[in-house]
Structures are given as structure tokens and as C-alpha cells.
C-alpha atoms as a PDB file:
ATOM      1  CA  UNK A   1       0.000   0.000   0.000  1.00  0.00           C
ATOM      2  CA  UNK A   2       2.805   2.587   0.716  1.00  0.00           C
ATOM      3  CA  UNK A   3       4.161   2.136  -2.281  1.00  0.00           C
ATOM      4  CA  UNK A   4       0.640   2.403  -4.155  1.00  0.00           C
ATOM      5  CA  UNK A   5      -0.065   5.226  -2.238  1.00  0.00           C
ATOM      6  CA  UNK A   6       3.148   7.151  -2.842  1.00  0.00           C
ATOM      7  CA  UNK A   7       3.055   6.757  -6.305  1.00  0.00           C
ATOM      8  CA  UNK A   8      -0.685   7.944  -6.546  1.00  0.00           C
ATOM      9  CA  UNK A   9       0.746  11.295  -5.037  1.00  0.00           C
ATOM     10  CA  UNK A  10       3.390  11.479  -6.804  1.00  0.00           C
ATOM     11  CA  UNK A  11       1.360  11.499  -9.810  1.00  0.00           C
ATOM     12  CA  UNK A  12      -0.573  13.855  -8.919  1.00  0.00           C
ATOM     13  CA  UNK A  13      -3.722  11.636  -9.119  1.00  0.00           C
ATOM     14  CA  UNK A  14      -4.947  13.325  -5.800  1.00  0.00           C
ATOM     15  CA  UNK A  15      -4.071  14.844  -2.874  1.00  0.00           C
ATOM     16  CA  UNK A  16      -2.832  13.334   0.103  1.00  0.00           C
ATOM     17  CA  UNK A  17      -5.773  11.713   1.858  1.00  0.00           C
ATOM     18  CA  UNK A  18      -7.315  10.366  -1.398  1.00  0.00           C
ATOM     19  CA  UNK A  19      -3.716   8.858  -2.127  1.00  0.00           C
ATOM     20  CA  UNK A  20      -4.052   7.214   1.316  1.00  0.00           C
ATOM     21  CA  UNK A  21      -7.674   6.274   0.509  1.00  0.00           C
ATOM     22  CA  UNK A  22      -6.566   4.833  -3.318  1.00  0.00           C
ATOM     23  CA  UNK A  23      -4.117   2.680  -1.674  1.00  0.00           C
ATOM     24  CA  UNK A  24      -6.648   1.181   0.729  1.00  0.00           C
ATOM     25  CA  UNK A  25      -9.379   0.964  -1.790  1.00  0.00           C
ATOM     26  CA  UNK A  26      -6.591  -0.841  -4.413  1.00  0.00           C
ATOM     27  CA  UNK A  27      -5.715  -3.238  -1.806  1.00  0.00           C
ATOM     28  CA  UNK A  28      -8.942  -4.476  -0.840  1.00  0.00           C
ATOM     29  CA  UNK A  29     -10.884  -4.002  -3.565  1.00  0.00           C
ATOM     30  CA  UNK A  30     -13.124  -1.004  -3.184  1.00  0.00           C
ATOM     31  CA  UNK A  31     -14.656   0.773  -4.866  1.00  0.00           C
ATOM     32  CA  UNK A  32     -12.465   3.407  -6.506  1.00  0.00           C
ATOM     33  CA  UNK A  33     -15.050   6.037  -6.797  1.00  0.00           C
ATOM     34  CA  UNK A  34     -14.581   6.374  -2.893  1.00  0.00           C
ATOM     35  CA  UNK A  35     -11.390   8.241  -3.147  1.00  0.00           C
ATOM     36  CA  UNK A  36     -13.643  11.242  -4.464  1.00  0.00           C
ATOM     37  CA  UNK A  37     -15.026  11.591  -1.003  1.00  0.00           C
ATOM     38  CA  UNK A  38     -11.356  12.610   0.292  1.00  0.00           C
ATOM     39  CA  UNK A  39     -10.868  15.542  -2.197  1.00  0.00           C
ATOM     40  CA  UNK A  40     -11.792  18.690  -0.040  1.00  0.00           C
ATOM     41  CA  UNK A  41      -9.168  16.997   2.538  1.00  0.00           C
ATOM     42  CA  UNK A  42      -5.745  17.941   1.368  1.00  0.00           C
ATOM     43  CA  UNK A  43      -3.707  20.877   2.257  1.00  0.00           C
ATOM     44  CA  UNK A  44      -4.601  21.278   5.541  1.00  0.00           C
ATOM     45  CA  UNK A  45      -8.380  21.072   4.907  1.00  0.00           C
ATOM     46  CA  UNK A  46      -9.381  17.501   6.337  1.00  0.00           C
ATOM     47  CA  UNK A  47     -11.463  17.953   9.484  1.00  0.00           C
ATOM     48  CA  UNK A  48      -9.799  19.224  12.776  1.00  0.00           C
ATOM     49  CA  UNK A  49      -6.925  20.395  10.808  1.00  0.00           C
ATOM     50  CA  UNK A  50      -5.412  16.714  10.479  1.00  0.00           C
ATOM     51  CA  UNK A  51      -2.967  15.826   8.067  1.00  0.00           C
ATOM     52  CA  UNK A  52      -5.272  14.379   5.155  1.00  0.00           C
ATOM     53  CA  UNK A  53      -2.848  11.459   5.497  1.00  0.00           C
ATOM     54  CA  UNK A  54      -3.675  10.318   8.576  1.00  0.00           C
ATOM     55  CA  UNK A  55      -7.347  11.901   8.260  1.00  0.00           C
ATOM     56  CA  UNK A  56      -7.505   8.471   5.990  1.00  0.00           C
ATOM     57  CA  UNK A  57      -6.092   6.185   7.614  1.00  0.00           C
ATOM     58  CA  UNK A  58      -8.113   6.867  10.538  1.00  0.00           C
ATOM     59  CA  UNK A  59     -11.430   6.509   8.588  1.00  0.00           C
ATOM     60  CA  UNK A  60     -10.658   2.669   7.129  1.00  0.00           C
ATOM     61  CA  UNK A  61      -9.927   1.669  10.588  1.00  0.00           C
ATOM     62  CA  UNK A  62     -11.623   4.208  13.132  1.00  0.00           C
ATOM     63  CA  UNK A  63     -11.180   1.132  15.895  1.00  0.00           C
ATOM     64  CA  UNK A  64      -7.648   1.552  15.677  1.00  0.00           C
ATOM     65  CA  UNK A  65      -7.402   5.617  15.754  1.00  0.00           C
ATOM     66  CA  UNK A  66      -5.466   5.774  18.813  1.00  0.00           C
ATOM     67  CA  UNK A  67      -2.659   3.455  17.181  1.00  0.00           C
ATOM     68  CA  UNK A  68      -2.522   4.942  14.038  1.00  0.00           C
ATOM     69  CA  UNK A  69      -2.258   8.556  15.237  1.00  0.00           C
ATOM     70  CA  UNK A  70       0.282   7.483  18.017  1.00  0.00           C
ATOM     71  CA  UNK A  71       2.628   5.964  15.273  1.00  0.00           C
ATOM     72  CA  UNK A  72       2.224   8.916  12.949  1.00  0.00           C
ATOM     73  CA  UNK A  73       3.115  11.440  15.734  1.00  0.00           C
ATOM     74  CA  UNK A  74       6.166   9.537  16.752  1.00  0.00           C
ATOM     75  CA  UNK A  75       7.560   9.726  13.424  1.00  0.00           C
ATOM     76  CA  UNK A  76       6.203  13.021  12.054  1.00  0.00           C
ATOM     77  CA  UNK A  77       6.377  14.818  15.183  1.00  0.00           C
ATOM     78  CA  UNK A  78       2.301  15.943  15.310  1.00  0.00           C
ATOM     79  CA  UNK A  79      -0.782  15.103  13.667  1.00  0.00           C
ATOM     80  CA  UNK A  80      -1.783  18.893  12.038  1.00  0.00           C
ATOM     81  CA  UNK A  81      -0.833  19.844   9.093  1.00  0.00           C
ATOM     82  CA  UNK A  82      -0.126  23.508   9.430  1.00  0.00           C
ATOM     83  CA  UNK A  83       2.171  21.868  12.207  1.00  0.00           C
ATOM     84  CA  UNK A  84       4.047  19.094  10.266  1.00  0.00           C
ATOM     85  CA  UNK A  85       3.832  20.421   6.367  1.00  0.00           C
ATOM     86  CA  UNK A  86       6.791  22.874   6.927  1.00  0.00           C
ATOM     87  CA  UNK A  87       9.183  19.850   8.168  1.00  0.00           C
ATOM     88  CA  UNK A  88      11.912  19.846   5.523  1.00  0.00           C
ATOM     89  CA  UNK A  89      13.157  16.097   6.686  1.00  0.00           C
ATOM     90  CA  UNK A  90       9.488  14.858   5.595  1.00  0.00           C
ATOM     91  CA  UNK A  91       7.660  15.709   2.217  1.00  0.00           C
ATOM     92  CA  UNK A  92       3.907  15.200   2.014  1.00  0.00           C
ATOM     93  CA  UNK A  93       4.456  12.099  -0.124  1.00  0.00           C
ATOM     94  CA  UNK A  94       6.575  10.660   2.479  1.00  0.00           C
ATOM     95  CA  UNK A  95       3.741  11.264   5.514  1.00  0.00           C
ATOM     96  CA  UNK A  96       1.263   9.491   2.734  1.00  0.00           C
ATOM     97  CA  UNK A  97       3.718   6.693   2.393  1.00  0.00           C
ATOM     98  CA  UNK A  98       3.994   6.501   6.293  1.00  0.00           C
ATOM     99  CA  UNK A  99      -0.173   6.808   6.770  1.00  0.00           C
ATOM    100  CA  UNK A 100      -0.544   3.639   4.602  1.00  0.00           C
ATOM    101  CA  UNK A 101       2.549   1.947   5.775  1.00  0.00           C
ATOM    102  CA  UNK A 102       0.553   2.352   9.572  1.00  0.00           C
ATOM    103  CA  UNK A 103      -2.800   1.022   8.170  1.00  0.00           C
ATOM    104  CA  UNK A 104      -1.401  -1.143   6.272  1.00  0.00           C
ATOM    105  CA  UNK A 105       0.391  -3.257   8.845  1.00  0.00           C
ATOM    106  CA  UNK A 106      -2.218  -2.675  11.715  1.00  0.00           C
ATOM    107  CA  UNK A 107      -4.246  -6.018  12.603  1.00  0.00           C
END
């Protein structure tokens, strides 16, 4: 899925939290018309002021939202994207990478 999901961004297919979403959806066969629902969440625009990354994540597995946003802190350093976007060690396509890596491997 990271891979899948970095690649969608990279592409600029969509933004960050419908690359996340793709990458689920591809992966488990969803529909792919879903990933429409995630447009208005990039750029600091998903609700709360999340990262649209993790914004994603957290709505394919909503039982695990403590996890996931635990493991994206630790390795972005916060969960906001006004907060986390200006990091120069971590590009947006690497938090979209790391948002499906999390889901990904979570049980």
C-alpha cells in the first residue's frame, strides 16, 4: 500500500488523503469512486486540521485511531498539518507513504 499510495501522489492523481484512501481501496478491492469523497481533505483542509494522510487512515480503521495517530506522531512529530507540512526532513508524499505503511500493517 505505501508504495501504491506514494506513487498515486506522486502522480498527482490526488491529494494526500485520497492517495491514502486509493491505496486502501486498491488493496482491498473497493470501490475506486470512494477516493472522491477525500478531495476537499488535502492541504490542511481535512477535518480538525489533520494531516489528510492520517485523516484516511483513521477513517478505514476508526477502531484503531489511537494506534494509528500514536505511530504517525512519533515519526512526524504531530498530527496537524499547518504543524508538520513545513518539516523539511518529511515531504507530504513521504507522511502518505507513512499513513498507509501504519494502516497497512495494523491487525
Amino acid at each position: 500500500m505505501k508504495d501504491f499510495a506514494k506513487e498515486y501522489h506522486a502522480k498527482h492523481l490526488g491529494n494526500c488523503a485520497m492517495s491514502v484512501a486509493a491505496a486502501w481501496l486498491n488493496a482491498h478491492g473497493g470501490d475506486p469512486a470512494e477516493v472522491e469523497k477525500f478531495k476537499a481533505c488535502g492541504a490542511g483542509h481535512a477535518p480538525g486540521g489533520l494531516c489528510g494522510a492520517l485523516y484516511a487512515a483513521i477513517q478505514y480503521k476508526p477502531e484503531k485511531e489511537a494506534e494509528i495517530i500514536r505511530e504517525f506522531s512519533r515519526v512526524t512529530g504531530g498530527t496537524l498539518c499547518k504543524e508538520i507540512r513545513p518539516n523539511p526532513n518529511m515531504t507530504c508524499n513521504d507522511r502518505v507513504g507513512l499513513a498507509a505503511e501504519i494502516l497497512e500493517n495494523l491487525p
